[in-house]
C-alpha atoms as a PDB file:
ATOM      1  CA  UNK A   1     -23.429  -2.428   8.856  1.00  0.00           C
ATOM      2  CA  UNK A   2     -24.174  -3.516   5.332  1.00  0.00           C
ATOM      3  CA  UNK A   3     -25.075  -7.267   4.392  1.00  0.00           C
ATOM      4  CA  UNK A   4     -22.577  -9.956   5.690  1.00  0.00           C
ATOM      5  CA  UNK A   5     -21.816  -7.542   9.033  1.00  0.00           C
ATOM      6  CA  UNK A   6     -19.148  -5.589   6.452  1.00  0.00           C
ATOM      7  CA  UNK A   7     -18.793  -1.746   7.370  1.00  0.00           C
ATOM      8  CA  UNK A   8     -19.569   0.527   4.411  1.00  0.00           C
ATOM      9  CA  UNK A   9     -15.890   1.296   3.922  1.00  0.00           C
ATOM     10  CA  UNK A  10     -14.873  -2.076   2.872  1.00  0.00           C
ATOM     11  CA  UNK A  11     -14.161  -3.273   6.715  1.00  0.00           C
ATOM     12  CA  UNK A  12     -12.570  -0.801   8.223  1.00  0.00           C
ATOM     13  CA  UNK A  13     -14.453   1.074  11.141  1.00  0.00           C
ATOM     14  CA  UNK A  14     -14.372   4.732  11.438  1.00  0.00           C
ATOM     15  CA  UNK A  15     -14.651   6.249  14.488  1.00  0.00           C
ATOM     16  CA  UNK A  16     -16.127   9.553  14.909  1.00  0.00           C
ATOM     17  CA  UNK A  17     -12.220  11.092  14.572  1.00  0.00           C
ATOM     18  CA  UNK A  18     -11.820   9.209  11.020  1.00  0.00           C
ATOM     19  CA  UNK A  19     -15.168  10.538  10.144  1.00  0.00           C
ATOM     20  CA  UNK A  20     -14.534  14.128  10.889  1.00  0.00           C
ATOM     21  CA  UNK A  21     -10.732  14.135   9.851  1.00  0.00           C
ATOM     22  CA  UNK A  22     -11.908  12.755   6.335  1.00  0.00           C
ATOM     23  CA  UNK A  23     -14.550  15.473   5.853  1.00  0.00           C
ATOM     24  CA  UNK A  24     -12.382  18.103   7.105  1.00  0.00           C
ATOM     25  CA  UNK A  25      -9.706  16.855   4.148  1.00  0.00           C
ATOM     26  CA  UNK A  26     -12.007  16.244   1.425  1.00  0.00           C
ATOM     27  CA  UNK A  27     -13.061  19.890   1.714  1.00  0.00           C
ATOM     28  CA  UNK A  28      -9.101  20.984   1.685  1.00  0.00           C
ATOM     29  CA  UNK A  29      -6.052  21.072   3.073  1.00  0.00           C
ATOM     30  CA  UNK A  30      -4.943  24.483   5.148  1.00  0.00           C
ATOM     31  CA  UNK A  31      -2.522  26.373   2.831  1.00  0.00           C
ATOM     32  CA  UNK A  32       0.195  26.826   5.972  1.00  0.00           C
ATOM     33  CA  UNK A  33       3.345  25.298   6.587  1.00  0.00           C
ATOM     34  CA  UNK A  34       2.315  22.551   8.951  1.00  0.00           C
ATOM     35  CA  UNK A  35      -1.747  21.649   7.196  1.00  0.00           C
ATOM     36  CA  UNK A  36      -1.546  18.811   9.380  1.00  0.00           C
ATOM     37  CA  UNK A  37      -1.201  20.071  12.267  1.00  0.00           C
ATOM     38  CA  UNK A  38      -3.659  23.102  11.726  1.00  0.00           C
ATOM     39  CA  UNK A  39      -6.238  20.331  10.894  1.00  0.00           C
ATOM     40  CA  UNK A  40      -4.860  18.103  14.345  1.00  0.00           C
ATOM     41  CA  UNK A  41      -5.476  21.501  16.256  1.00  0.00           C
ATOM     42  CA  UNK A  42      -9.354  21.707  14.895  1.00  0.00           C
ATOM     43  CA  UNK A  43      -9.694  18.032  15.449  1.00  0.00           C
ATOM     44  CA  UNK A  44      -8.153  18.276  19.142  1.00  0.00           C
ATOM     45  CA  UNK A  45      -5.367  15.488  17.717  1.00  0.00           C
ATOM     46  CA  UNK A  46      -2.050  15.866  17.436  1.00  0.00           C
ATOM     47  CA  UNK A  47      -0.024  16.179  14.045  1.00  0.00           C
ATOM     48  CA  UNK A  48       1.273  13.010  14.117  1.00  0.00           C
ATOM     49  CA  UNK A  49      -1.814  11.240  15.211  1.00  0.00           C
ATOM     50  CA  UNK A  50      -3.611  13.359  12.193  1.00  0.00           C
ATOM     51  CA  UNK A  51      -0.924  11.855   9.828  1.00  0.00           C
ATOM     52  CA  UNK A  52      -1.086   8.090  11.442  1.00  0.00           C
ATOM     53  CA  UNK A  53      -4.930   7.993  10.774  1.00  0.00           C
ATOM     54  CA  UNK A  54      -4.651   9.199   7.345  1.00  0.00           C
ATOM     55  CA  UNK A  55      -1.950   6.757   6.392  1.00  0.00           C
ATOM     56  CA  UNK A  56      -3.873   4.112   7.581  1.00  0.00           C
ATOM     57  CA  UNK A  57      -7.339   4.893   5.477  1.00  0.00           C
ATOM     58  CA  UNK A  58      -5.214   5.229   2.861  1.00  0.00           C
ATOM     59  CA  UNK A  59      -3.579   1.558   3.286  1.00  0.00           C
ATOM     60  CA  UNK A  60      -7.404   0.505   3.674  1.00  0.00           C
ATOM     61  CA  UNK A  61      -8.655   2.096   0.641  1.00  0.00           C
ATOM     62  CA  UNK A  62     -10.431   4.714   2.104  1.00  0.00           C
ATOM     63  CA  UNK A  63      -8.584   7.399   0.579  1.00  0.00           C
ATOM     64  CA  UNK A  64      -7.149   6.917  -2.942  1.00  0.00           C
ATOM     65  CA  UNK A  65      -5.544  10.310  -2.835  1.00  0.00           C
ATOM     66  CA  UNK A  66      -4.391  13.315  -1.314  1.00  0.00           C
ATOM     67  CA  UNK A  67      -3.500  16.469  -3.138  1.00  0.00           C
ATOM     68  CA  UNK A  68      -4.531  19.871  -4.754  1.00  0.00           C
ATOM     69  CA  UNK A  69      -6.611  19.647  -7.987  1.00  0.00           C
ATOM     70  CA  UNK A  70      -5.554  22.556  -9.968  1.00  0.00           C
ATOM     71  CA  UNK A  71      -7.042  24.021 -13.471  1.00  0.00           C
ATOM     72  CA  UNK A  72      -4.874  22.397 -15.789  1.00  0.00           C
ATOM     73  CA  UNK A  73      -6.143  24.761 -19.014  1.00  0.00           C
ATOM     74  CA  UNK A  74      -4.922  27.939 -17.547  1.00  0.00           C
ATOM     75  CA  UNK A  75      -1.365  26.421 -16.958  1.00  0.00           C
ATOM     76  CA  UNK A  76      -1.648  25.607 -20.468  1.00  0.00           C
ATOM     77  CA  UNK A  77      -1.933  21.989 -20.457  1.00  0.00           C
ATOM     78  CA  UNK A  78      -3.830  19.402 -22.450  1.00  0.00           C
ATOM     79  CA  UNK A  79      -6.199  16.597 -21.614  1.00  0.00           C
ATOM     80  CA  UNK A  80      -8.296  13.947 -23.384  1.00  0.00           C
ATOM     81  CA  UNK A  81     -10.564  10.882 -22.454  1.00  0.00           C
ATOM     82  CA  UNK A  82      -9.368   8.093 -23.841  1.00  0.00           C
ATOM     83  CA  UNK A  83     -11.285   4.537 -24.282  1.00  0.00           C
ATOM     84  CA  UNK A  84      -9.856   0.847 -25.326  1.00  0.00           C
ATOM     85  CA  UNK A  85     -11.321  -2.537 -25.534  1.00  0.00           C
ATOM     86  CA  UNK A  86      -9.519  -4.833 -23.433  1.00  0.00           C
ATOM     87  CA  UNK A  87     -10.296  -8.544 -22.211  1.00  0.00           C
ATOM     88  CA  UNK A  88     -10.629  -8.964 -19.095  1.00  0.00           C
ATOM     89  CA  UNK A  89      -7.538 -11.711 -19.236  1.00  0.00           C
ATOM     90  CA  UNK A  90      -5.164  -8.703 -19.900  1.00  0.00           C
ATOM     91  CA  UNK A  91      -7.195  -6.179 -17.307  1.00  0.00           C
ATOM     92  CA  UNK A  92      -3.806  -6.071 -14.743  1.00  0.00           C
ATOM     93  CA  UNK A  93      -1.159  -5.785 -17.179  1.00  0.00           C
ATOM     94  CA  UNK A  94      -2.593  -2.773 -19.359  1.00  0.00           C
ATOM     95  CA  UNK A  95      -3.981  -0.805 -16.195  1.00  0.00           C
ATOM     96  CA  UNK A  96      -0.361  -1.124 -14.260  1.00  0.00           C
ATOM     97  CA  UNK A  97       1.215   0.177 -17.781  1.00  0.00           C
ATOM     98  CA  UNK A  98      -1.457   3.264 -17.686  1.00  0.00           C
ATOM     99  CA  UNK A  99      -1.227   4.099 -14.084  1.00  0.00           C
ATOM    100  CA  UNK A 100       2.693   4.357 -14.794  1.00  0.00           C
ATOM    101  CA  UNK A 101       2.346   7.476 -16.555  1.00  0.00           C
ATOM    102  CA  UNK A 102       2.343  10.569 -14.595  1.00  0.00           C
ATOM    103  CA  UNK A 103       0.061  12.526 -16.544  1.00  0.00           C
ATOM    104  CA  UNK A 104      -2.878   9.619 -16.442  1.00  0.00           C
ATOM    105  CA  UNK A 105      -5.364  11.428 -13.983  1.00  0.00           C
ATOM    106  CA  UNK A 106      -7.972   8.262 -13.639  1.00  0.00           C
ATOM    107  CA  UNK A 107      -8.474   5.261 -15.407  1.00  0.00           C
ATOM    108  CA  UNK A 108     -11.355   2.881 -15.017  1.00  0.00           C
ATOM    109  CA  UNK A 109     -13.587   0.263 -16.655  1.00  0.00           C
ATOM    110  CA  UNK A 110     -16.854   0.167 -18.149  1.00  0.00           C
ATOM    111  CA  UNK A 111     -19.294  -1.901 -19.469  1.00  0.00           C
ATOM    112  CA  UNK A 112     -19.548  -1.803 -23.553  1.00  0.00           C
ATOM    113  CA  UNK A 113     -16.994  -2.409 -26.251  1.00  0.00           C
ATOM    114  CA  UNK A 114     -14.944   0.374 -25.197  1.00  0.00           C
ATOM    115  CA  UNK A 115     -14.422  -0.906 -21.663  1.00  0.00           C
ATOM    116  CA  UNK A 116     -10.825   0.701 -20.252  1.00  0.00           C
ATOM    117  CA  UNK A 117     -11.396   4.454 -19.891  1.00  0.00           C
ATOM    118  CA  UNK A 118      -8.536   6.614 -18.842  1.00  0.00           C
ATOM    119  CA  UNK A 119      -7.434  10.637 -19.161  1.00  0.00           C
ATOM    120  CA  UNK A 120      -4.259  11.777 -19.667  1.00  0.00           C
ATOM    121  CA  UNK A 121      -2.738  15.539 -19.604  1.00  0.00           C
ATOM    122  CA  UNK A 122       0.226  16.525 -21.070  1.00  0.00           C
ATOM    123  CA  UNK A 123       2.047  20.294 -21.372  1.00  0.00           C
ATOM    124  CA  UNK A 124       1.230  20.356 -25.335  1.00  0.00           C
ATOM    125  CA  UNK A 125      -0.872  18.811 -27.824  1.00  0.00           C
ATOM    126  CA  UNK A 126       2.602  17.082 -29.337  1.00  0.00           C
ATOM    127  CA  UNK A 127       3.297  16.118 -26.071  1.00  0.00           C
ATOM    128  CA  UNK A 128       0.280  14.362 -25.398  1.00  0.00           C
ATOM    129  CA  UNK A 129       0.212  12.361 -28.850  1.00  0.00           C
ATOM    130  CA  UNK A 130       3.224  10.983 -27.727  1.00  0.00           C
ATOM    131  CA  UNK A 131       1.975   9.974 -24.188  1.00  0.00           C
ATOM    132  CA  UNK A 132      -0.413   8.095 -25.704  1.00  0.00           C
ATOM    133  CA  UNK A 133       1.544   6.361 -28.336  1.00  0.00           C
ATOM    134  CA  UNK A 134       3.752   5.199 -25.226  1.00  0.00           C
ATOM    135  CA  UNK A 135       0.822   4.124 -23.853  1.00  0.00           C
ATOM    136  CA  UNK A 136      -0.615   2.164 -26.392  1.00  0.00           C
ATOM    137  CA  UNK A 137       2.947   0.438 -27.062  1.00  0.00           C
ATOM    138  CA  UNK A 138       3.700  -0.106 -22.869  1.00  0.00           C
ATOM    139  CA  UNK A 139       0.238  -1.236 -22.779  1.00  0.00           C
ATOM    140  CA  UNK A 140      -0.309  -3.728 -25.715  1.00  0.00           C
ATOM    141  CA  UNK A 141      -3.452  -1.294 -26.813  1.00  0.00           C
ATOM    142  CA  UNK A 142      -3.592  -2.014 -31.109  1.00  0.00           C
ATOM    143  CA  UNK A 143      -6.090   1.013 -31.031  1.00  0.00           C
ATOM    144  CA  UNK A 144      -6.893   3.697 -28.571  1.00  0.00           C
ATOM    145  CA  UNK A 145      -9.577   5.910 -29.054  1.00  0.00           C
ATOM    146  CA  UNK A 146      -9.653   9.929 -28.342  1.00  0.00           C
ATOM    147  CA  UNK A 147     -12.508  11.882 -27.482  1.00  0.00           C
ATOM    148  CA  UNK A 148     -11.123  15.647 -27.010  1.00  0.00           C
ATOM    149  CA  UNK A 149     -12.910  17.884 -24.698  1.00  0.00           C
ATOM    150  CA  UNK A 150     -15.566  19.156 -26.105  1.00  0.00           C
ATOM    151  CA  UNK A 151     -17.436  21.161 -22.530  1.00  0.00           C
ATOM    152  CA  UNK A 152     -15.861  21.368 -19.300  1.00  0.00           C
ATOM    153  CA  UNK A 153     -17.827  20.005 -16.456  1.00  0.00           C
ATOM    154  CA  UNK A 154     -16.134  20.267 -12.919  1.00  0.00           C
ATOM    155  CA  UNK A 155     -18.585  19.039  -9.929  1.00  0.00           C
ATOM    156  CA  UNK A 156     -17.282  19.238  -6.510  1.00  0.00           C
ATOM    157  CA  UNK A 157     -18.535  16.134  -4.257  1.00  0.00           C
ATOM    158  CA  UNK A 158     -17.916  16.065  -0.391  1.00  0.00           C
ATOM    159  CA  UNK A 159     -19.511  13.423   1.411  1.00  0.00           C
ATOM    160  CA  UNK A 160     -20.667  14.175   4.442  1.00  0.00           C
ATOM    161  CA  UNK A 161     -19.477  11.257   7.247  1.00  0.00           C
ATOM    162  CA  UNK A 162     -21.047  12.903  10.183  1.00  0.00           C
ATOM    163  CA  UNK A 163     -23.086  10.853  12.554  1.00  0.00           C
ATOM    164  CA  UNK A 164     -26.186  10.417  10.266  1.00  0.00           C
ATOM    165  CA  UNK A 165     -23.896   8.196   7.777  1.00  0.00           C
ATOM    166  CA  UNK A 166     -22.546   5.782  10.503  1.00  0.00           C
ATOM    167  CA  UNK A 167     -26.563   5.846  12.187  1.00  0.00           C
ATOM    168  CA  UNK A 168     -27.541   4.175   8.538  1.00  0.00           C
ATOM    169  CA  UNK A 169     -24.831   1.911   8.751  1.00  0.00           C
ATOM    170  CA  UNK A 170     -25.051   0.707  12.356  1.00  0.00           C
ATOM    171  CA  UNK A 171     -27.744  -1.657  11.840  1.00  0.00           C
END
């Protein structure tokens, strides 16, 4: 447990079936009709059981999201990071304008000036100036600044929630 008896997940418990269905997930999902199930079968669960558990971590918080990252250049498409200085007053209304928009792929704050970071992709470079202009005018944003892409850095993170993790965390 971390300080105030609060698991590390925000106070939700894993058992040792959370902990191995979430690393078996974060590394992929089978590419067969039925992924759930195919993971259920490894896990010695049933599809629906596989399914419950993962709706539930992700009604927690656990999981934020669930789906196939793809390379967006070779399709063709266009991305940027964008930045805004917001108070922290409007903080609710400008990120559930931004998180509207389909082609915003994370949004988050920061400390500095700029403190509202989001990306957005779009099929064209047209296309994505006028993403952001609806942005900015949804959002209340007077200025939004662009920084295009100037390298390409893609890490791959799984964390590992096998028993040393909850051993830490159990004290």
């Amino acid at each position: 447990m971390s300080k105030g008896g609060q698991a590390p997940t925000g106070g939700i418990r894993l058992d040792e079936q959370d902990r191995r269905l979430l690393n078996l997930v974060q590394a992929g999902l089978p590419l067969v009709e039925r992924p759930f199930a195919a993971i259920g079968q490894q896990l010695g669960m049933e599809e629906e059981e596989v399914l419950l558990r993962l709706r539930r971590l992700k009604a927690n918080g656990v999981i934020r999201r669930l789906g196939g990252i793809f390379n967006s250049r070779q399709l063709g498409y266009q991305g940027i990071l964008c930045a805004a200085k917001i108070d922290e007053g409007e903080l609710e209304q400008v990120t559930s304008a931004i998180h509207r928009h389909p082609g915003v792929t994370h949004c988050y704050l920061r400390e500095g000036e700029l403190n509202l970071w989001f990306t957005v992709m779009a099929a064209s470079e047209p296309a994505l100036q006028r993403e952001i202009a609806a942005i900015k005018a949804e959002a209340g944003l007077a200025d939004v600044v662009q920084f295009p892409t100037e390298r390409v850095y893609k890490i791959r993170v799984c964390f590992d929630l096998g028993q040393e993790l909850a051993a830490q965390h159990s004290s």
